[in-house]
Protein backbone atom coordinates (compact mmCIF):
# COMPACT_ATOMS: atom_id res chain seq x y z
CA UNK A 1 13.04 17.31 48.77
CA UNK A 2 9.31 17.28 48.75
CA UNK A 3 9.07 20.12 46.39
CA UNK A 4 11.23 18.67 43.84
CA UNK A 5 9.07 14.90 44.63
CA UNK A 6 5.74 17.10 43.68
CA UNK A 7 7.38 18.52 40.90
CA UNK A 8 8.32 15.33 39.48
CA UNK A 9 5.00 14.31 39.49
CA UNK A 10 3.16 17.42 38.17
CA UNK A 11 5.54 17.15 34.94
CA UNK A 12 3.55 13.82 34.29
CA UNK A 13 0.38 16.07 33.80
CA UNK A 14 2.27 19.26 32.31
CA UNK A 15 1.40 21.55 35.16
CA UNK A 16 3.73 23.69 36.94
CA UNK A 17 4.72 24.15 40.62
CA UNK A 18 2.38 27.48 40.63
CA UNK A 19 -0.80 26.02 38.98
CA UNK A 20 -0.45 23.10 41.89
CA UNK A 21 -0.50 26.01 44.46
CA UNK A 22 -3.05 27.92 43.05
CA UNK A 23 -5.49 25.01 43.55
CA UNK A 24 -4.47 24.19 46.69
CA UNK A 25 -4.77 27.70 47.90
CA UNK A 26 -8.09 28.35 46.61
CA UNK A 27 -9.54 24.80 47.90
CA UNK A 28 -8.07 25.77 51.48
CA UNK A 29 -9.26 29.40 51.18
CA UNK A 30 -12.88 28.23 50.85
CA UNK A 31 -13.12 24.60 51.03
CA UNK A 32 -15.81 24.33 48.20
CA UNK A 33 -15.38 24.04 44.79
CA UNK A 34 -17.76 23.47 42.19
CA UNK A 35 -17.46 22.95 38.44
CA UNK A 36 -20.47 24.97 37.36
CA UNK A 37 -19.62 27.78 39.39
CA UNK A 38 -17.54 30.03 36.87
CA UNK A 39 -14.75 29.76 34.77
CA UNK A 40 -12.04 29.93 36.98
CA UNK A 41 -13.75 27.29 39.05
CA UNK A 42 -13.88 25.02 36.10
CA UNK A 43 -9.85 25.70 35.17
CA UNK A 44 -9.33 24.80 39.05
CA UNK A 45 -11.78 21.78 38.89
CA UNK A 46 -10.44 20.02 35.80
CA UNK A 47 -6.70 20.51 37.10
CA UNK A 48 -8.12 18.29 40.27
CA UNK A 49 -9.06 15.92 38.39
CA UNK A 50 -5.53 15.66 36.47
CA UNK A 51 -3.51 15.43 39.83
CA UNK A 52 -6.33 14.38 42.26
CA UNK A 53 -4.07 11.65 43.83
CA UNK A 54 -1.62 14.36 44.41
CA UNK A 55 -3.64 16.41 46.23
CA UNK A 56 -5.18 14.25 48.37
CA UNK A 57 -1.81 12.60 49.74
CA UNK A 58 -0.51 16.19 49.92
CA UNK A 59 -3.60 17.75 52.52
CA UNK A 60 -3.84 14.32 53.88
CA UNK A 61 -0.72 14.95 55.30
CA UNK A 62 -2.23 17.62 57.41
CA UNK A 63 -5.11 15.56 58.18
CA UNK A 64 -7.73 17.40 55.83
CA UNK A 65 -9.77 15.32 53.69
CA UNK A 66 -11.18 15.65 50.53
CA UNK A 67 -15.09 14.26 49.24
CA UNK A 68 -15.20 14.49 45.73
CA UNK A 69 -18.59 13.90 44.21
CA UNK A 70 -18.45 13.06 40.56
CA UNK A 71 -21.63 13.36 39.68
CA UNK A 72 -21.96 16.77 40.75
CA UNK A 73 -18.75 18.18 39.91
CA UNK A 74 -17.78 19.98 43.41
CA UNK A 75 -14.91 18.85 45.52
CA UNK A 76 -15.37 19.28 49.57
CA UNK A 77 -12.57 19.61 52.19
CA UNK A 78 -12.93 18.35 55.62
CA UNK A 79 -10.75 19.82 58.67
CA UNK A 80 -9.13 16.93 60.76
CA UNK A 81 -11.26 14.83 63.34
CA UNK A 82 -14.75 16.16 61.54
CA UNK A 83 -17.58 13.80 60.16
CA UNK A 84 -17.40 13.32 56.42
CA UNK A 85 -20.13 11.90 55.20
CA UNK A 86 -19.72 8.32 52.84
CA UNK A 87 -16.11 8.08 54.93
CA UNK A 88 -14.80 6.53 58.19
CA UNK A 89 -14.81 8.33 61.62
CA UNK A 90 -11.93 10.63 62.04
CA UNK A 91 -9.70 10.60 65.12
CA UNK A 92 -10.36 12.85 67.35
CA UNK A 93 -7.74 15.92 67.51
CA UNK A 94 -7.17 19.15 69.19
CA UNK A 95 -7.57 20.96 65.67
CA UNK A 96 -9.51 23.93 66.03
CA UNK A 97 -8.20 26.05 63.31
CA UNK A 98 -9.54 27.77 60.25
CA UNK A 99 -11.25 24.80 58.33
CA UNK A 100 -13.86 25.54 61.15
CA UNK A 101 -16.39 28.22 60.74
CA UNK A 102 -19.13 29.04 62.79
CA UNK A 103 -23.31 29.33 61.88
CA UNK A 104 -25.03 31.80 63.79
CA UNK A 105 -28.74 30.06 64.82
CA UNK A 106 -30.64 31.62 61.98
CA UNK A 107 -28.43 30.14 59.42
CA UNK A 108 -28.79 26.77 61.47
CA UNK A 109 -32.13 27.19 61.01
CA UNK A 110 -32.40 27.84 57.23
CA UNK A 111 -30.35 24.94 56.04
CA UNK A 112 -31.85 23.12 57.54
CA UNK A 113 -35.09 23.95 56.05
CA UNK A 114 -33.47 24.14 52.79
CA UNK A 115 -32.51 20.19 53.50
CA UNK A 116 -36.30 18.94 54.50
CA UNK A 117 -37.44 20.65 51.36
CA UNK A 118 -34.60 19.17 48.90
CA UNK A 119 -35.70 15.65 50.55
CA UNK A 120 -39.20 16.66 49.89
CA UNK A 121 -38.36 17.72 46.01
CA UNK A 122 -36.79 14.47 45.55
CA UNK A 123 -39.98 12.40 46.51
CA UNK A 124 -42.29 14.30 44.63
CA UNK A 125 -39.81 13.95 41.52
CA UNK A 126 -38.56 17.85 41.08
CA UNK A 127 -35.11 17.25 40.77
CA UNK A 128 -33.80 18.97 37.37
CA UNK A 129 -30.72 16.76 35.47
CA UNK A 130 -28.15 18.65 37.40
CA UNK A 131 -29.61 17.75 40.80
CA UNK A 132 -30.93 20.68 41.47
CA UNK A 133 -34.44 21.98 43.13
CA UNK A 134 -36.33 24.97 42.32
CA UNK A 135 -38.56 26.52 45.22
CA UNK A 136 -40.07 30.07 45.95
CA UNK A 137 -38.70 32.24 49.04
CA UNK A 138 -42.16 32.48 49.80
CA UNK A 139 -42.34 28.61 50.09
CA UNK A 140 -38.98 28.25 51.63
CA UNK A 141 -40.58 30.82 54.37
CA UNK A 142 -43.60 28.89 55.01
CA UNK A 143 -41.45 26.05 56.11
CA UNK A 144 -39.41 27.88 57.88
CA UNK A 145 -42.55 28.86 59.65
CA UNK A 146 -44.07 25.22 60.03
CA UNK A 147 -40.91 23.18 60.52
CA UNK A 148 -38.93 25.87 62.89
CA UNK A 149 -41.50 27.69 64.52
CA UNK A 150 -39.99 30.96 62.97
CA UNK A 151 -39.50 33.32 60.20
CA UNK A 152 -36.94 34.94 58.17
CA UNK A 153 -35.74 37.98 59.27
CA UNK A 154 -37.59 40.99 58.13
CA UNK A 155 -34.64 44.04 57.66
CA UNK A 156 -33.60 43.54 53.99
CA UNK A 157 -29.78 43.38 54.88
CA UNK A 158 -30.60 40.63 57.52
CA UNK A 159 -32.07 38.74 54.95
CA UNK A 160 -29.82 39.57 52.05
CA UNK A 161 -26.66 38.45 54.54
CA UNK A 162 -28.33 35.66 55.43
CA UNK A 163 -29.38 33.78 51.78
CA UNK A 164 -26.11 35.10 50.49
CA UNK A 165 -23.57 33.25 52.97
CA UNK A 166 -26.13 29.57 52.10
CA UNK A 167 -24.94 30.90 48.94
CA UNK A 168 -21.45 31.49 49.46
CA UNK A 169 -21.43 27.67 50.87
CA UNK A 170 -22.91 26.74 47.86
CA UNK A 171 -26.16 25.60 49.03
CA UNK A 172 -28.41 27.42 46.96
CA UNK A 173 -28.49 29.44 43.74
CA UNK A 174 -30.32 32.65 42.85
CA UNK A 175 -29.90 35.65 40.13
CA UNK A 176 -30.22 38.84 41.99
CA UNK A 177 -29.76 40.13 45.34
CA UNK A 178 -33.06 41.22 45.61
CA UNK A 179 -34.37 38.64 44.40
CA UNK A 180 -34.87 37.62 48.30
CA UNK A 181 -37.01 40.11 49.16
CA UNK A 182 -39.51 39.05 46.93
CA UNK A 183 -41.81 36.47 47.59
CA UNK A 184 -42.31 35.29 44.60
CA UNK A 185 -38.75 34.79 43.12
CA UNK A 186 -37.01 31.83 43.29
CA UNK A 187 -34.15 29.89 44.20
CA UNK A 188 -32.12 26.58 43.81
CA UNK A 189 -30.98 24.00 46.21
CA UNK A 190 -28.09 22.91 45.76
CA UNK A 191 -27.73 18.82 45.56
CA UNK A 192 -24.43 19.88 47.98
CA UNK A 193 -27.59 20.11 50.82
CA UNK A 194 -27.37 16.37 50.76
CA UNK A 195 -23.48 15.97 51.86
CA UNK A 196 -23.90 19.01 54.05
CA UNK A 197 -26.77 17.97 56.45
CA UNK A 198 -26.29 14.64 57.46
CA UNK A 199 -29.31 12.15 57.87
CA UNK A 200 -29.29 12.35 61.64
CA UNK A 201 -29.84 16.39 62.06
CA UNK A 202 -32.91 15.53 59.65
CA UNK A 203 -34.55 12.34 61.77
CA UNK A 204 -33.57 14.33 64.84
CA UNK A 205 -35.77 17.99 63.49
CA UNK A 206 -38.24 15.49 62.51
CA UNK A 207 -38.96 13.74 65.68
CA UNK A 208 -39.28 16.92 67.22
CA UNK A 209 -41.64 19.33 67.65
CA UNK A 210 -41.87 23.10 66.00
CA UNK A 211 -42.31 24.20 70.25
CA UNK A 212 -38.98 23.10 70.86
CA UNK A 213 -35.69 26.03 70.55
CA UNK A 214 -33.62 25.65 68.24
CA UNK A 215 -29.62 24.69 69.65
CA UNK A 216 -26.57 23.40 68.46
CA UNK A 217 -27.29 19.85 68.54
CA UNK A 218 -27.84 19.39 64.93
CA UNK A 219 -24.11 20.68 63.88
CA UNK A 220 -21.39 18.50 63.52
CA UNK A 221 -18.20 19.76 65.82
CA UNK A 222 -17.09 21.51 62.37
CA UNK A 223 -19.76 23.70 61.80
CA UNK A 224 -21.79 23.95 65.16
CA UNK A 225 -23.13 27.57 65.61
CA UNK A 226 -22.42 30.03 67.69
CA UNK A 227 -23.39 29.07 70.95
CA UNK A 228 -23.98 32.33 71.90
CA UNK A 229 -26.78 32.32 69.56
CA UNK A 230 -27.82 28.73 69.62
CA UNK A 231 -29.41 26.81 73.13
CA UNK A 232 -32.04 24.37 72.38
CA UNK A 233 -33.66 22.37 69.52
CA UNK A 234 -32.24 19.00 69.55
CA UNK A 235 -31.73 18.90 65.47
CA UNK A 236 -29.14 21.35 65.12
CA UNK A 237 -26.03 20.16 65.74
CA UNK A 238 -25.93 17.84 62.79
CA UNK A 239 -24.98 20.13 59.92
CA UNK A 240 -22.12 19.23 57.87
CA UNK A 241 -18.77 20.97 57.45
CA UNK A 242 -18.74 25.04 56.65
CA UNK A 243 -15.64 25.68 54.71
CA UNK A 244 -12.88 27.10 55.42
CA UNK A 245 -13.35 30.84 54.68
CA UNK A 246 -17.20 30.60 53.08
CA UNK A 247 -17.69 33.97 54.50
CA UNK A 248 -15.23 35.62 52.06
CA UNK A 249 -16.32 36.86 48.56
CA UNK A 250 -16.33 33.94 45.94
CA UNK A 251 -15.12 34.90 42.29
């Protein structure tokens, strides 16, 4: 009965019972998608905006919610009882499930740089038209250094694993996977940071001081770290949602 009551309404918009799935399967198998990403994200993105309505009543249904930013182009899902930011408190559940992913404290750590200097782009007026920021690894280390008390990790595959899962979650941009073992390459922020950190993580890190561990206070219950990794600093625990399966390999 519900099939044929989705099918009824994806006739409206000339897209079949498979194309409907498809979209919903790739949106639950990562939880991000963005427009500008690639082709197939486009195809996927411009079908959401043909039956959004349908797809929110369908994964509200389940209790996952959806933040579509416009301006952007990327669409956001939200397991049940998490913070979305711009949207009313969720009930509290015993949801635990795969919409949940964990950050590990170094990752904690880097977005949350990655944040602080997005805010700081967007005071000094070096935001491009698409919302983006451009800085150097070399500068994002230095604040790494200044704001955490810390550096990024030395090994090449530490570092390479590291910048590529922010990328993954579509927080940043770069060309090359090397490119992050050079100093003077560069990156871009994603204007995503801004949905993904919330406000308080970022007065919290600032009213601290650079002495202070780093621990899972900053995260949000969706996407606290490990805390096997993370005991300490008092602005961690207020990252935003990590999709669903960010980890895997994005076409």
């Amino acid at each position: 009965m519900i099939t044929n009551t989705i099918e009824q309404q994806l006739q409206k918009e000339n897209i079949s019972l498979t194309e409907f799935q498809e979209l919903l399967i790739r949106l639950l198998n990562y939880s991000i998608l963005c427009r500008e990403e690639s082709l197939v994200e486009q195809q996927l993105y411009d079908r959401f905006l043909r039956i959004t309505d349908l797809v929110k009543e369908y994964l509200s249904m389940i209790d996952v919610r959806v933040l579509h930013d416009t301006r952007f182009e990327y669409i956001r899902l939200y397991p049940p009882s998490s913070h979305v930011p711009g949207m009313e408190e969720a009930c509290e559940t015993s949801f635990s499930g795969s919409l949940r992913s964990r950050l590990n404290q170094q990752e904690v750590a880097l977005i949350l740089v990655l944040r602080l200097q997005y805010d700081k782009a967007l005071r000094e007026a070096r935001v491009d038209d698409q919302g983006f920021v451009t800085e150097s690894f070399e500068a994002i280390n230095i604040a790494m250094k200044n704001i955490i008390g810390r550096t990024l990790p030395e090994k090449p595959a530490e570092r390479r694993q590291l910048f590529n899962r922010c990328k993954k979650l579509r927080l940043i941009e770069y060309r090359h996977e090397n490119d992050v073992l050079k100093s003077e390459s560069w990156l871009k922020i994603h204007p995503m940071i801004v949905s993904f950190v919330n406000d308080e993580a970022i007065q919290a890190l600032e009213a601290s001081t650079s002495e202070t561990p780093i621990s899972e206070e900053f995260l949000s219950e969706e996407s606290a770290p490990d805390k096997s990794a993370a005991e300490g600093h008092p602005a961690q625990n207020k990252v935003s949602t990590v999709p669903t399966s960010a980890t895997d390999e994005i076409e």
